[in-house]
Protein backbone atom coordinates (compact mmCIF):
# COMPACT_ATOMS: atom_id res chain seq x y z
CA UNK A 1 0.00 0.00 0.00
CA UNK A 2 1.68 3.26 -1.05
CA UNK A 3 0.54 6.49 1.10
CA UNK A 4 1.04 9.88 -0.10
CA UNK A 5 0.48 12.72 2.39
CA UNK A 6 -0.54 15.96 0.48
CA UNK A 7 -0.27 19.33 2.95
CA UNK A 8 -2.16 22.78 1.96
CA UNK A 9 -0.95 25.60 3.89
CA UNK A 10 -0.26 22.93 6.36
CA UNK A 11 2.51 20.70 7.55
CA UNK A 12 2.14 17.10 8.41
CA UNK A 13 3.58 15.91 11.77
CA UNK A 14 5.20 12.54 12.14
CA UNK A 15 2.50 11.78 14.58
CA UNK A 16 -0.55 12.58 12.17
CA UNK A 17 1.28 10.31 9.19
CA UNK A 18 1.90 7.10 12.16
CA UNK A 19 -1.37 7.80 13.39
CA UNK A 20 -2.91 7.31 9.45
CA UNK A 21 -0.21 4.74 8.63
CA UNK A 22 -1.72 2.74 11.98
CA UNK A 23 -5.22 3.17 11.05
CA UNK A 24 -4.20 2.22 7.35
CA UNK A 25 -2.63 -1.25 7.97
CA UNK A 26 -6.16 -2.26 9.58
CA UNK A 27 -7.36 -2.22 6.01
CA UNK A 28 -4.90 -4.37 4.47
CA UNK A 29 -7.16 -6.91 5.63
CA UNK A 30 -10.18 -5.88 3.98
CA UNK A 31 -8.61 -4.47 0.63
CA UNK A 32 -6.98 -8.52 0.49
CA UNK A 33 -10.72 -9.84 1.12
CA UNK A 34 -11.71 -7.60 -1.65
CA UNK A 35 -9.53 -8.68 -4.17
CA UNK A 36 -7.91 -5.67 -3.85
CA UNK A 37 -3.94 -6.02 -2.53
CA UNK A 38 -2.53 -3.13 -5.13
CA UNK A 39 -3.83 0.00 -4.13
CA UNK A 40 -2.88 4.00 -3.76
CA UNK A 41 -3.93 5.86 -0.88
CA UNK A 42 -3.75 9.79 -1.04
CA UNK A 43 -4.46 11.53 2.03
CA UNK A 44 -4.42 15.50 1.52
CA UNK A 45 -5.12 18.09 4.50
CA UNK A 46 -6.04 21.58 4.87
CA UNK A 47 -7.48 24.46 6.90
CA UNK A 48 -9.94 26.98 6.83
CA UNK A 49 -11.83 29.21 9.30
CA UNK A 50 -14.76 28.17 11.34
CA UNK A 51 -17.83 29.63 9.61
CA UNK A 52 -20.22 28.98 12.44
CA UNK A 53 -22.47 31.53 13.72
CA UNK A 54 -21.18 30.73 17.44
CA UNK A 55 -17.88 32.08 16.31
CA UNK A 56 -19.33 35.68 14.73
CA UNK A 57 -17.07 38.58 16.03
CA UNK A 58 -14.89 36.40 17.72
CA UNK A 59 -11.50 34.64 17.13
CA UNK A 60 -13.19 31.73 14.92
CA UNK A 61 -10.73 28.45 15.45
CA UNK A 62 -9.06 26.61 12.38
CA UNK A 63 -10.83 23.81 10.85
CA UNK A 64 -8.88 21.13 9.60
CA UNK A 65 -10.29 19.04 6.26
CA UNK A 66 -9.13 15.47 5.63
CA UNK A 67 -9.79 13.84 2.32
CA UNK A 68 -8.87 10.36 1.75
CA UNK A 69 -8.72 8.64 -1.76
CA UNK A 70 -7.75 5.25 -2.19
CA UNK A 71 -6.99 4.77 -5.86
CA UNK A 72 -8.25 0.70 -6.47
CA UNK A 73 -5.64 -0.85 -9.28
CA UNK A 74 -7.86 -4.10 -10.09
CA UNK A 75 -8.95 -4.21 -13.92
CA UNK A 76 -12.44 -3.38 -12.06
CA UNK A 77 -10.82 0.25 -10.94
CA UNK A 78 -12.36 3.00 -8.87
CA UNK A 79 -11.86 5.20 -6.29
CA UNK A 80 -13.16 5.13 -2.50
CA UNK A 81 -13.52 8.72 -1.70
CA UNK A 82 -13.91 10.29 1.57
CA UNK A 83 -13.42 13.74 3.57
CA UNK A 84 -14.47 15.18 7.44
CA UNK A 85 -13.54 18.30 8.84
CA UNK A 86 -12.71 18.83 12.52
CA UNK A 87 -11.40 21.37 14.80
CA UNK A 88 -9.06 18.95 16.14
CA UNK A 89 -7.08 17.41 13.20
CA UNK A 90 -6.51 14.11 15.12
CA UNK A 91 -10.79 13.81 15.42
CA UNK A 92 -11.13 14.75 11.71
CA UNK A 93 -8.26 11.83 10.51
CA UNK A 94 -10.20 9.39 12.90
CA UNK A 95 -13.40 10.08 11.52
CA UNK A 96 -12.69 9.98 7.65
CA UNK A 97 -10.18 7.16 8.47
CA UNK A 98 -14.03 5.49 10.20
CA UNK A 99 -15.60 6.16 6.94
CA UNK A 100 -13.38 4.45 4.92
CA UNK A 101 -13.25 1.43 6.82
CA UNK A 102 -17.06 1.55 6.38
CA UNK A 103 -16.75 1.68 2.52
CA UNK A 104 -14.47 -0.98 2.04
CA UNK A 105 -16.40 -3.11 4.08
CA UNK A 106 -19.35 -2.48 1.87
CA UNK A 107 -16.49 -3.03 -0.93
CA UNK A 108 -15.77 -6.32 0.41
CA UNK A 109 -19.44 -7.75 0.58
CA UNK A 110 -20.34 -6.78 -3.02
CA UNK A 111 -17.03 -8.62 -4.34
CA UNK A 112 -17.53 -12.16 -2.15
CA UNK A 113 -21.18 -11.67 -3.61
CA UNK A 114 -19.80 -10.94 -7.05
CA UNK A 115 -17.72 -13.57 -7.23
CA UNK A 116 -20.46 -16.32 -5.29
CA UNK A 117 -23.12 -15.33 -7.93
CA UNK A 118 -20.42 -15.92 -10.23
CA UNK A 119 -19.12 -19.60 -8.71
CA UNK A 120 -22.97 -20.14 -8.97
CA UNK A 121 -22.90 -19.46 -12.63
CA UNK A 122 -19.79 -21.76 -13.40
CA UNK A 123 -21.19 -24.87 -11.41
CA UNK A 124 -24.38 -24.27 -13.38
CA UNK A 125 -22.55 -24.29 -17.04
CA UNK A 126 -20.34 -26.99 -15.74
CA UNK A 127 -23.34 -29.26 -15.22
CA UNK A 128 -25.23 -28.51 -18.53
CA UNK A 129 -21.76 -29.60 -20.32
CA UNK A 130 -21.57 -32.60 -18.26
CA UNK A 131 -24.89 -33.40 -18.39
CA UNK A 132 -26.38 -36.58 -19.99
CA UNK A 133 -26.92 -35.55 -23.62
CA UNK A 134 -30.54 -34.62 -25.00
CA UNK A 135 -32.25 -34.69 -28.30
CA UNK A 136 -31.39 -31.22 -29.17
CA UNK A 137 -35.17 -28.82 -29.46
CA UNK A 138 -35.56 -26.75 -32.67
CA UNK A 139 -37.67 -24.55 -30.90
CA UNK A 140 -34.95 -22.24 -30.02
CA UNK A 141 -32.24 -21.64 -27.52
CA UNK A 142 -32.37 -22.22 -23.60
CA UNK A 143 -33.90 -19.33 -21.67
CA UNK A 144 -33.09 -18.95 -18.21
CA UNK A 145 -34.82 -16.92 -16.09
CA UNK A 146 -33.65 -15.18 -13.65
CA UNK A 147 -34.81 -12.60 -10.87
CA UNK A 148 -34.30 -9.05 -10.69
CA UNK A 149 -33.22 -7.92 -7.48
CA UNK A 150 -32.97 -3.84 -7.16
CA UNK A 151 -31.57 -2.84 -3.44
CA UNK A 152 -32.88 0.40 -2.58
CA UNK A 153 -33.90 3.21 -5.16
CA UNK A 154 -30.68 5.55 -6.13
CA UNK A 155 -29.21 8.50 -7.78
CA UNK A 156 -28.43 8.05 -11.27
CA UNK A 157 -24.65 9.55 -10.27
CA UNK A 158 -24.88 6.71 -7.41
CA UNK A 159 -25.82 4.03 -9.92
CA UNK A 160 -23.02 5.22 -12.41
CA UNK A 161 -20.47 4.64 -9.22
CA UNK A 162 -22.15 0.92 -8.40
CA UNK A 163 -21.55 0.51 -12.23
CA UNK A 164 -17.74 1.02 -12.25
CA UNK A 165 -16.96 -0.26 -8.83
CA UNK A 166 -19.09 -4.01 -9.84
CA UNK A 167 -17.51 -4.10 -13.33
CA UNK A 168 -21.06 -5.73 -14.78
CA UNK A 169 -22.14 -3.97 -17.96
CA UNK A 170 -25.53 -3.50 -16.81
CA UNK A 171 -27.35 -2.12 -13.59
CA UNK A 172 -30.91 -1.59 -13.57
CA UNK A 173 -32.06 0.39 -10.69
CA UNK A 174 -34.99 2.87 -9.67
CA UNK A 175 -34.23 6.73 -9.38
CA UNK A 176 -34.68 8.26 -5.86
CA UNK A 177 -35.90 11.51 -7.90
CA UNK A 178 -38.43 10.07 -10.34
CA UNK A 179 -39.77 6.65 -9.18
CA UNK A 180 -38.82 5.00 -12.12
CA UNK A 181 -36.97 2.13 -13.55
CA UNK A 182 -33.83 2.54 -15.33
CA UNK A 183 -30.45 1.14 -16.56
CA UNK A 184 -26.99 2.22 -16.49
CA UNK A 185 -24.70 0.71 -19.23
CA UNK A 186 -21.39 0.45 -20.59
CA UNK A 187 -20.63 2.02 -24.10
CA UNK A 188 -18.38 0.21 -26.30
CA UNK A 189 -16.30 4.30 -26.14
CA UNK A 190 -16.19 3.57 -22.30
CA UNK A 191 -18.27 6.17 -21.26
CA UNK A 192 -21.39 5.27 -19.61
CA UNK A 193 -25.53 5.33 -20.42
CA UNK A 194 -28.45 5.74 -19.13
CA UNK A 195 -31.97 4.09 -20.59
CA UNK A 196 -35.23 4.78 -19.33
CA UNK A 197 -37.99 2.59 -18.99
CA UNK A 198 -40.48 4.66 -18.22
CA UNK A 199 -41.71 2.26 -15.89
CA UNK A 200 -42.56 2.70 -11.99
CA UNK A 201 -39.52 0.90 -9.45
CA UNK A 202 -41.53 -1.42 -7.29
């Protein structure tokens, strides 16, 4: 795991990087049940002033900002983003470093699902080879039907994300804004597609 510490009008202390570095090696874990073993962590900081009301007309305190990209070099790609802001700059590094370890758990569950849908899918064509042989049907090819299972209802920039980090080519999903039922592709170009149904998400 490379780290890269990025300072804005700020200096990192040895004790802020070990303290990152600590919380870091936790995830080596993770990233390994993931799939994920080469990876790039970037971890910038910088200040600003308090902009609270509380503060108005007095000395407002410095506010330190903490965002954390970990740069994912599978052939799936994709980033895990994630930034906090604290008056304390340990508090704000714990609390981004928190959120991370929350996304790459999330990481880690899609990918052992990924990859159990697709053991499923192996046994399955494994069995049809192996199978006894049949008089072959000229009514077409086998259809196999399968269920549609949509989690929760989404942002179409949120479904774009779920695209790139699962590496399918499709993703049907409902938009939070509209109700209804759409699907995020692949293009051929790379860049990515939305079609719309025009059908109501259950």
């Amino acid at each position: 795991m490379n780290v890269e510490f990025i300072g804005k009008a700020v200096e990192w202390t040895d004790a802020m990087k070990s303290f990152v570095e600590g919380k870091l090696e936790r995830f080596s874990r993770l990233l390994k049940e993931a799939e994920e073993d080469q990876v790039e962590v970037v971890v910038t900081l910088s200040t600003s002033k308090a902009k609270h009301k509380d503060y108005a007309g007095e000395s407002r305190p410095t506010v330190f900002r903490v965002d954390l990209d970990i740069y994912l070099k599978t052939s799936g790609g994709g980033v895990i983003h994630a930034w906090e802001e604290d008056v304390d700059v340990f508090s704000a590094l714990d609390k981004v470093l928190d959120e991370v370890e929350r996304q790459l758990i999330k990481l880690k569950q899609r990918r052992l699902e990924q990859r159990r849908i697709g053991h499923k899918i192996k046994e399955e064509l494994i069995s049809s080879i192996t199978a006894p042989s049949r008089e072959v049907e000229r009514e077409g090819p086998t259809i196999i039907e399968e269920e549609l299972v949509i989690d929760k209802p989404m942002s179409v920039e949120d479904a774009i994300f779920e695209l790139q980090e699962s590496g399918v080519f499709f993703l049907p999903f409902v938009d939070a804004k509209t109700g209804e039922l759409k699907i995020a592709y692949r293009k051929r170009s790379g860049s990515f597609g939305i079609i719309n149904t025009k059908c109501k998400g259950a």
